[in-house]
C-alpha atoms as a PDB file:
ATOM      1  CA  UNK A   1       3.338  13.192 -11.011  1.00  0.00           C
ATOM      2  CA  UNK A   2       1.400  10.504 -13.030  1.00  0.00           C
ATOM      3  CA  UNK A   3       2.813   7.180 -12.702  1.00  0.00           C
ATOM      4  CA  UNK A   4       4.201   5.394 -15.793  1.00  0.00           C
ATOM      5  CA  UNK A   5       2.146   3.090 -17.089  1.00  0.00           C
ATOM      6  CA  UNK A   6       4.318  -0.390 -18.434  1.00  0.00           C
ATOM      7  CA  UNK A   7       4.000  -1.218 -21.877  1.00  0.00           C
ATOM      8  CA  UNK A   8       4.000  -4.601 -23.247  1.00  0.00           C
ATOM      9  CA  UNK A   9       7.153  -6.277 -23.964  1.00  0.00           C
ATOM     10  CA  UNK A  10       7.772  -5.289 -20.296  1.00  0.00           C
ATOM     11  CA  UNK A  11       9.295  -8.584 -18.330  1.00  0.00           C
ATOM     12  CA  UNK A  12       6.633  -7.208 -15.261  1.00  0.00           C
ATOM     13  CA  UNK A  13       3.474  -7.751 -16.843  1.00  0.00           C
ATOM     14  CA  UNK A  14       4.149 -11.824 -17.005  1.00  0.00           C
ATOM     15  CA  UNK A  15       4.963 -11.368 -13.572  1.00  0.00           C
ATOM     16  CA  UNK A  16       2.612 -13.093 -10.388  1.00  0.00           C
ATOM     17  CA  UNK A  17       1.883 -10.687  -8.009  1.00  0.00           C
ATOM     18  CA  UNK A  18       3.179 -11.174  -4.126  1.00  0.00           C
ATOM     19  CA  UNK A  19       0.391 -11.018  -1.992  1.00  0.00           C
ATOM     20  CA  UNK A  20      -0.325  -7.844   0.259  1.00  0.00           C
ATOM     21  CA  UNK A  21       0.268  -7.846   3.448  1.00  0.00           C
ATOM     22  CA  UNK A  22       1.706  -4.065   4.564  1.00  0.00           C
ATOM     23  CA  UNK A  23      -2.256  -2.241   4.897  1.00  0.00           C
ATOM     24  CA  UNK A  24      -1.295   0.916   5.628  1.00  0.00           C
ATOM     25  CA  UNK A  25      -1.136   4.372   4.552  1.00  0.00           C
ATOM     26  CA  UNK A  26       1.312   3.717   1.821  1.00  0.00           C
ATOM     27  CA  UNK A  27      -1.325   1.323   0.333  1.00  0.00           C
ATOM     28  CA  UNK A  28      -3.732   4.212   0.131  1.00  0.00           C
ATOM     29  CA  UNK A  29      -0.939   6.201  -1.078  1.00  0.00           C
ATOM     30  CA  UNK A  30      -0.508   4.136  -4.132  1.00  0.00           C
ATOM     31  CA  UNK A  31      -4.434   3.603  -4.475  1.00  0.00           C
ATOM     32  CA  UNK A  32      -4.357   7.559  -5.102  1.00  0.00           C
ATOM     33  CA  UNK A  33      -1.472   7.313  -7.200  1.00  0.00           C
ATOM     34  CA  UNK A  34      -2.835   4.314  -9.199  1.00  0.00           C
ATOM     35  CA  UNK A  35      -6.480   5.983 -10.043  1.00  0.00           C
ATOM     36  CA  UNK A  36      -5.026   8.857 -11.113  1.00  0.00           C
ATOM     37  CA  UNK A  37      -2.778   7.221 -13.333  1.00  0.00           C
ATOM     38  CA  UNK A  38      -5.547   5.099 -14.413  1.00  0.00           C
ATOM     39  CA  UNK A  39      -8.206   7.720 -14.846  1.00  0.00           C
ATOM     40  CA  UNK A  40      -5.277  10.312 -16.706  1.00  0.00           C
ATOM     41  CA  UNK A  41      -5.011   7.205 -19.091  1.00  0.00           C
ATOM     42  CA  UNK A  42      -8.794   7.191 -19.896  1.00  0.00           C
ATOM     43  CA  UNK A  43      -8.760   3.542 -18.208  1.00  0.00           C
ATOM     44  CA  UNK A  44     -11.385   1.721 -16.347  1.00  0.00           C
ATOM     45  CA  UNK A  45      -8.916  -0.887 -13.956  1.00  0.00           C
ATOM     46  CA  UNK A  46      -5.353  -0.582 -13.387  1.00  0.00           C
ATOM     47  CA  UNK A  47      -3.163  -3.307 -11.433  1.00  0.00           C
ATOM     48  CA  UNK A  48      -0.070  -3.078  -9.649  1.00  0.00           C
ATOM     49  CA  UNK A  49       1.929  -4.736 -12.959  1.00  0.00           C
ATOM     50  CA  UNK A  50       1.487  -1.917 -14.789  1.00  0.00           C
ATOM     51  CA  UNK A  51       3.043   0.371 -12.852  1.00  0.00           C
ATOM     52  CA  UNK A  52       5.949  -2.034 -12.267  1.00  0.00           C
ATOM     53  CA  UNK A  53       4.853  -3.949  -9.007  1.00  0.00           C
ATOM     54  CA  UNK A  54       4.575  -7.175  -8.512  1.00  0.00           C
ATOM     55  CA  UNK A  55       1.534  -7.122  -5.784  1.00  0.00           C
ATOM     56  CA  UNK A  56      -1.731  -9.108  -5.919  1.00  0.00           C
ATOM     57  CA  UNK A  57      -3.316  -5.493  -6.236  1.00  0.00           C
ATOM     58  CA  UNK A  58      -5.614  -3.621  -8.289  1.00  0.00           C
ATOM     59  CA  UNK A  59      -8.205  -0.518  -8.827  1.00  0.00           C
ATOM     60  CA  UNK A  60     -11.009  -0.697 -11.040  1.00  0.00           C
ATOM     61  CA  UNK A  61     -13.738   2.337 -11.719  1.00  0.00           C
ATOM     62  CA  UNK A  62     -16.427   1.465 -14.251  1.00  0.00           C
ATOM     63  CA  UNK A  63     -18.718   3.669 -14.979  1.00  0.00           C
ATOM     64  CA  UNK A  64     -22.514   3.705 -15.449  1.00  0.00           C
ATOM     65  CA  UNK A  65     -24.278   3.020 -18.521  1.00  0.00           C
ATOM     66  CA  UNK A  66     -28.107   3.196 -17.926  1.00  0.00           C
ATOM     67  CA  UNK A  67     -28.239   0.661 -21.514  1.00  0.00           C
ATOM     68  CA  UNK A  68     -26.085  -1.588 -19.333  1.00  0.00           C
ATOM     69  CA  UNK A  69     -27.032  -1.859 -16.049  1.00  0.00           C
ATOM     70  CA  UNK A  70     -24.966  -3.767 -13.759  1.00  0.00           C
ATOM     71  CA  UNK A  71     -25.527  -6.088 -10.547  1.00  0.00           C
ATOM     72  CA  UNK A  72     -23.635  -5.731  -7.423  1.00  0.00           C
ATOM     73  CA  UNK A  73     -23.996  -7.764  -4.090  1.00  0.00           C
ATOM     74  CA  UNK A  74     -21.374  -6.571  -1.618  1.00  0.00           C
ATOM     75  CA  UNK A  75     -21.245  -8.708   1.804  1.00  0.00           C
ATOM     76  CA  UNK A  76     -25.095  -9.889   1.142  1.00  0.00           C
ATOM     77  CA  UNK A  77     -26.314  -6.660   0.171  1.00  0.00           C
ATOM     78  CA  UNK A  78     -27.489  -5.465  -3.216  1.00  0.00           C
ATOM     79  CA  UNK A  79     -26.129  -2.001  -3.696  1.00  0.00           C
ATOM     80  CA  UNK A  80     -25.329   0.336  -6.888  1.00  0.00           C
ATOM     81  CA  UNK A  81     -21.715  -0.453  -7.844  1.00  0.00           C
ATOM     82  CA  UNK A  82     -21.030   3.651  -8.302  1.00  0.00           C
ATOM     83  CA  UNK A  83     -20.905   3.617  -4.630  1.00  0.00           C
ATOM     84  CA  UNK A  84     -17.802   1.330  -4.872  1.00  0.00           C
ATOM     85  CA  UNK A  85     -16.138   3.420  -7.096  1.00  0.00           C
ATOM     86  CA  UNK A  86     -13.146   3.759  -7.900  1.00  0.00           C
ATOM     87  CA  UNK A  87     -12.564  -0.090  -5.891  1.00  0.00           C
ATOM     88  CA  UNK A  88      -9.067  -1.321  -4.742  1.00  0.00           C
ATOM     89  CA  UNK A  89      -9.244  -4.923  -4.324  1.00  0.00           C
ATOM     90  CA  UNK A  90      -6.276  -6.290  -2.779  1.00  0.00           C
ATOM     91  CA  UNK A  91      -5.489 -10.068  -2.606  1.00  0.00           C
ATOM     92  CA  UNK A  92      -8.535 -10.520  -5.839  1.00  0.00           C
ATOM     93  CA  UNK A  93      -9.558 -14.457  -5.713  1.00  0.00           C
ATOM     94  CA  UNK A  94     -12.112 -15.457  -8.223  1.00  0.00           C
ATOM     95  CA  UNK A  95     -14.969 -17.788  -8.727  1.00  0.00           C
ATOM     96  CA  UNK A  96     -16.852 -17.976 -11.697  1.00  0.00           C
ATOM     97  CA  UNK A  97     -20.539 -18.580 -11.241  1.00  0.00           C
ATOM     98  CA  UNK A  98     -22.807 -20.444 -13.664  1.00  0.00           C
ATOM     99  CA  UNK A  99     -23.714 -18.452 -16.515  1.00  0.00           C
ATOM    100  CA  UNK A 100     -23.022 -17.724 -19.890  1.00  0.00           C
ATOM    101  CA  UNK A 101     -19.759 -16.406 -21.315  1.00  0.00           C
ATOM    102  CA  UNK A 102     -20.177 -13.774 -23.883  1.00  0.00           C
ATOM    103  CA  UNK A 103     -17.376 -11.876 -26.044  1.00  0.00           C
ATOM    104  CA  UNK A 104     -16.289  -8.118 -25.766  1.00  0.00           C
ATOM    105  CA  UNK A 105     -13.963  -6.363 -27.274  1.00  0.00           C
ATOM    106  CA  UNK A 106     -11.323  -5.463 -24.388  1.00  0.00           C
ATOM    107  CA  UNK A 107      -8.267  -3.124 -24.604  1.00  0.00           C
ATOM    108  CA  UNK A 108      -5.182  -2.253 -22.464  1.00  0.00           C
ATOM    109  CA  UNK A 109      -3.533   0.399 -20.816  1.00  0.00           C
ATOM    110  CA  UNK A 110      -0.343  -1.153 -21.511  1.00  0.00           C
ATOM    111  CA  UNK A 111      -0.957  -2.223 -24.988  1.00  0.00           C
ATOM    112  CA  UNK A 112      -2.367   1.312 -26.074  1.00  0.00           C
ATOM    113  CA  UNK A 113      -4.354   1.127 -29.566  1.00  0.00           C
ATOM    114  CA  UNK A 114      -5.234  -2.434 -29.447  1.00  0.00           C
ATOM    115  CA  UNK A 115      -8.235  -4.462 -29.415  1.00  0.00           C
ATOM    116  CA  UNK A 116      -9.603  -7.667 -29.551  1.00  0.00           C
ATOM    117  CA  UNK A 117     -12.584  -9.817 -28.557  1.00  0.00           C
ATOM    118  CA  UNK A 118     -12.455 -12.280 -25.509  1.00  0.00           C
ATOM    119  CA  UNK A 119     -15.081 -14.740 -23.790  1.00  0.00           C
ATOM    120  CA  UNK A 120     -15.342 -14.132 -20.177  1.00  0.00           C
ATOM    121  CA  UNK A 121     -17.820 -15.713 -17.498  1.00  0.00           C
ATOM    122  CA  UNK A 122     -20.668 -12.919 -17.184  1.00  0.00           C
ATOM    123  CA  UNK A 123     -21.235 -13.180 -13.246  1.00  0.00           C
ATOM    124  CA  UNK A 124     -18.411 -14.113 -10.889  1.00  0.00           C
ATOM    125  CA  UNK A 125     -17.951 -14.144  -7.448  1.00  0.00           C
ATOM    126  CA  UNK A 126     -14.478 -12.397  -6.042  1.00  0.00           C
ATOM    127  CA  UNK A 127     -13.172 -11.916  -2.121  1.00  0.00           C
ATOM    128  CA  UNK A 128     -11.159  -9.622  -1.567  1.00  0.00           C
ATOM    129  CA  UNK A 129      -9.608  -7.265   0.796  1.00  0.00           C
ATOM    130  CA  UNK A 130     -10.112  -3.471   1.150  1.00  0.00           C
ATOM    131  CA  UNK A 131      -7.112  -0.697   2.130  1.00  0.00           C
ATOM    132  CA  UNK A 132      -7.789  -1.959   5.772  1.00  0.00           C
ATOM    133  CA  UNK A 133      -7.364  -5.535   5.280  1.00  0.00           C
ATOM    134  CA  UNK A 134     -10.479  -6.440   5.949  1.00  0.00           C
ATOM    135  CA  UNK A 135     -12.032  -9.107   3.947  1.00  0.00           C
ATOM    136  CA  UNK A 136     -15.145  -8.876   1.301  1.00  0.00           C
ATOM    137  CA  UNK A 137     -17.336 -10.469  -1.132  1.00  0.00           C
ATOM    138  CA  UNK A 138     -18.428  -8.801  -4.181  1.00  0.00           C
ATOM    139  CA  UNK A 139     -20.817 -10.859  -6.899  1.00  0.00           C
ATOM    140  CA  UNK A 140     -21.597  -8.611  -9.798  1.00  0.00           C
ATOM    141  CA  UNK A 141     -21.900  -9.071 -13.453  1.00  0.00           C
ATOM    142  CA  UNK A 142     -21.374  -7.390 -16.449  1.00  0.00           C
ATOM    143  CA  UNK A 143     -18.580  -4.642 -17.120  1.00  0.00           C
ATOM    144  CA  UNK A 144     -17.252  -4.761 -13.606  1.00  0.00           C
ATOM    145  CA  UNK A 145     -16.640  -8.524 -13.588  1.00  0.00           C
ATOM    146  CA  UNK A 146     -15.112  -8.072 -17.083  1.00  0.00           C
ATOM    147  CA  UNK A 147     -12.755  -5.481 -15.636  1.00  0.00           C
ATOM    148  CA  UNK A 148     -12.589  -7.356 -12.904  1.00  0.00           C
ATOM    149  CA  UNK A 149     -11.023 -10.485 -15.005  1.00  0.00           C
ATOM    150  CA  UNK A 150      -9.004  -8.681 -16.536  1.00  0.00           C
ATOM    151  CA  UNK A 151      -7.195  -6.545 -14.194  1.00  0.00           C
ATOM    152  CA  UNK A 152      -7.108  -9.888 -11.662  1.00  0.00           C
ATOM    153  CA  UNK A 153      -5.681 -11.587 -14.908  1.00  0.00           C
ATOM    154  CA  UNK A 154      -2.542  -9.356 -14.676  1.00  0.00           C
ATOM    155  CA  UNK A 155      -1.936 -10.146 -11.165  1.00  0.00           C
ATOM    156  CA  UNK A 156      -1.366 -13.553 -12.615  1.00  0.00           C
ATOM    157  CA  UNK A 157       0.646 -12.481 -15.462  1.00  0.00           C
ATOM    158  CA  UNK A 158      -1.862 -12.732 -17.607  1.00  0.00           C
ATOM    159  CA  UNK A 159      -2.893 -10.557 -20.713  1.00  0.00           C
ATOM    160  CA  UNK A 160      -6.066 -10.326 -22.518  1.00  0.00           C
ATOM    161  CA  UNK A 161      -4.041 -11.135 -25.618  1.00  0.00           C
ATOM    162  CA  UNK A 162      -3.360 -15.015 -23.750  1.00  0.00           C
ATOM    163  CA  UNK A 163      -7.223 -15.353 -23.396  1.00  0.00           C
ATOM    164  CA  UNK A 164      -8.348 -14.557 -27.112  1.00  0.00           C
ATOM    165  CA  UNK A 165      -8.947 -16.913 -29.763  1.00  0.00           C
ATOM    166  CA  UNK A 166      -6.397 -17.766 -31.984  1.00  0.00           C
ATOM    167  CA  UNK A 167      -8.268 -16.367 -35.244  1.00  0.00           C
ATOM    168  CA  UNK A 168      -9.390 -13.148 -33.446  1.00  0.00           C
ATOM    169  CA  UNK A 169      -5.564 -12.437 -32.183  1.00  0.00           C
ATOM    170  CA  UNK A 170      -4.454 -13.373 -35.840  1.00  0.00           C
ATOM    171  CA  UNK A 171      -6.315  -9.866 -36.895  1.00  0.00           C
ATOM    172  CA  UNK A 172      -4.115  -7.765 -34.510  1.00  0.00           C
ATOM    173  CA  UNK A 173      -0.804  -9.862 -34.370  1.00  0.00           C
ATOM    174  CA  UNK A 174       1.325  -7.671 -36.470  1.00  0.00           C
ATOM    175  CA  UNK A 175       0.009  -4.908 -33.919  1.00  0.00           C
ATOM    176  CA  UNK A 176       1.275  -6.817 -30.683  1.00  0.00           C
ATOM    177  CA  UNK A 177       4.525  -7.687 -32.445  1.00  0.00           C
ATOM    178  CA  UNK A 178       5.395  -4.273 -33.345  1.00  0.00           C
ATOM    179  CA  UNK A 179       4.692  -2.668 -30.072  1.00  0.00           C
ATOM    180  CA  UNK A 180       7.019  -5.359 -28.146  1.00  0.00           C
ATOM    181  CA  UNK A 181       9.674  -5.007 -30.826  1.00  0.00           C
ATOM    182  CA  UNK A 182       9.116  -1.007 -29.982  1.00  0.00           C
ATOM    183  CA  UNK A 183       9.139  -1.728 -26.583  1.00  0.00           C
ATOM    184  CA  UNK A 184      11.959  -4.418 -26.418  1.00  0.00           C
ATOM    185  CA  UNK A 185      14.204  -1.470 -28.626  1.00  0.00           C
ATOM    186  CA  UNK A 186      13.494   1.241 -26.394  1.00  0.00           C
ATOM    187  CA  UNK A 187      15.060  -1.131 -23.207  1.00  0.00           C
ATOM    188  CA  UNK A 188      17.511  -1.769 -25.000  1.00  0.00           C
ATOM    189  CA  UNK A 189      18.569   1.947 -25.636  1.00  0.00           C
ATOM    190  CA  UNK A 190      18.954   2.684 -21.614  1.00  0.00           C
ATOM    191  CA  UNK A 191      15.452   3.822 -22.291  1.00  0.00           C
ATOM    192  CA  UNK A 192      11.887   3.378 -20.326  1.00  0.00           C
ATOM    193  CA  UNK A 193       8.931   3.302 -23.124  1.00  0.00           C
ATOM    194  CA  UNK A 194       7.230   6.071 -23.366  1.00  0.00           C
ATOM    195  CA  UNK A 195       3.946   4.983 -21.737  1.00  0.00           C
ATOM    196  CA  UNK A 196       1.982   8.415 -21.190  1.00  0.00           C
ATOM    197  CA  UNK A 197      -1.268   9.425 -23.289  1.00  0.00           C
ATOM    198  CA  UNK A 198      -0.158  12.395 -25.572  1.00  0.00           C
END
């Protein structure tokens, strides 16, 4: 069965995630469980937040776009970034390199239907661990260290919603009140949210 995805007004997704230290096969278990959550979602990252863990955990899966090509450097070595796909990264510590930031708009899995535009750093460099607990360094750029921010964002408890501009989240405001109130009502009831794409 598809894991539920948490919706926001959740009290998890402002949680920090505990780091991992258990690298076994019920981390691959939930690596499984998380993709296919993620992917039956139409997502591109997922972290452990949104499925109601607190762990310094996440799964990302971008996909190509020959328009926007992306740069990967795994361990030293240039490589396509398909060949990482879909990428648990467990323990996520970033460092922004020098570069530009640009805007894109970003969405959610956990605030469905909304949008918004947020700077991010366009190349950053992120260790990691994999689902062995052995340790890694990634540099890339584009869409993958977007999703990368973002879904490493959540581990800290951190939305994209937190990171936009105050004018830009002043155009979808009455959106992210109305789906916590919805949220917050449904708790309330005995209820989870409904947090499945129909």
């Amino acid at each position: 069965m598809t894991l539920r995805i948490t919706q926001y007004g959740e009290d998890i997704l402002h949680e920090k995630g505990q780091k991992v230290s258990d690298f076994s096969d019920e981390l691959a278990k939930l690596t499984d469980d998380m993709t296919e959550a993620m992917r039956h979602a139409e997502g591109i990252g997922l972290a452990a937040q949104q499925i109601g863990q607190a762990l310094r955990f996440c799964v990302v899966e971008v996909p190509d776009h020959p328009d926007y090509p992306i740069s990967c450097i795994l361990d030293g070595k240039s490589l396509s970034p398909s060949l990482l796909m879909p990428m648990p990264l467990a323990n996520p510590k970033i460092e922004f390199l020098p570069g530009d930031e640009f805007y894109y708009e970003e969405g959610c899995l956990s605030l469905p239907g909304i949008k918004g535009d947020v700077a991010r750093p366009e190349l950053i460099r992120v260790e990691y661990q994999d689902l062995d607990g052995v340790p890694h360094v990634l540099e890339c750029d584009g869409l993958l260290a977007r999703c990368i921010q973002h879904e490493v964002d959540h581990l800290d408890g951190i939305l994209f919603i937190d990171r936009m501009e105050k004018a830009h989240f002043a155009e979808i405001r009455d959106e992210v009140r109305a789906l916590r109130k919805k949220t917050q009502s449904t708790i309330k009831e005995g209820k989870l949210p409904c947090a499945y794409p129909e």
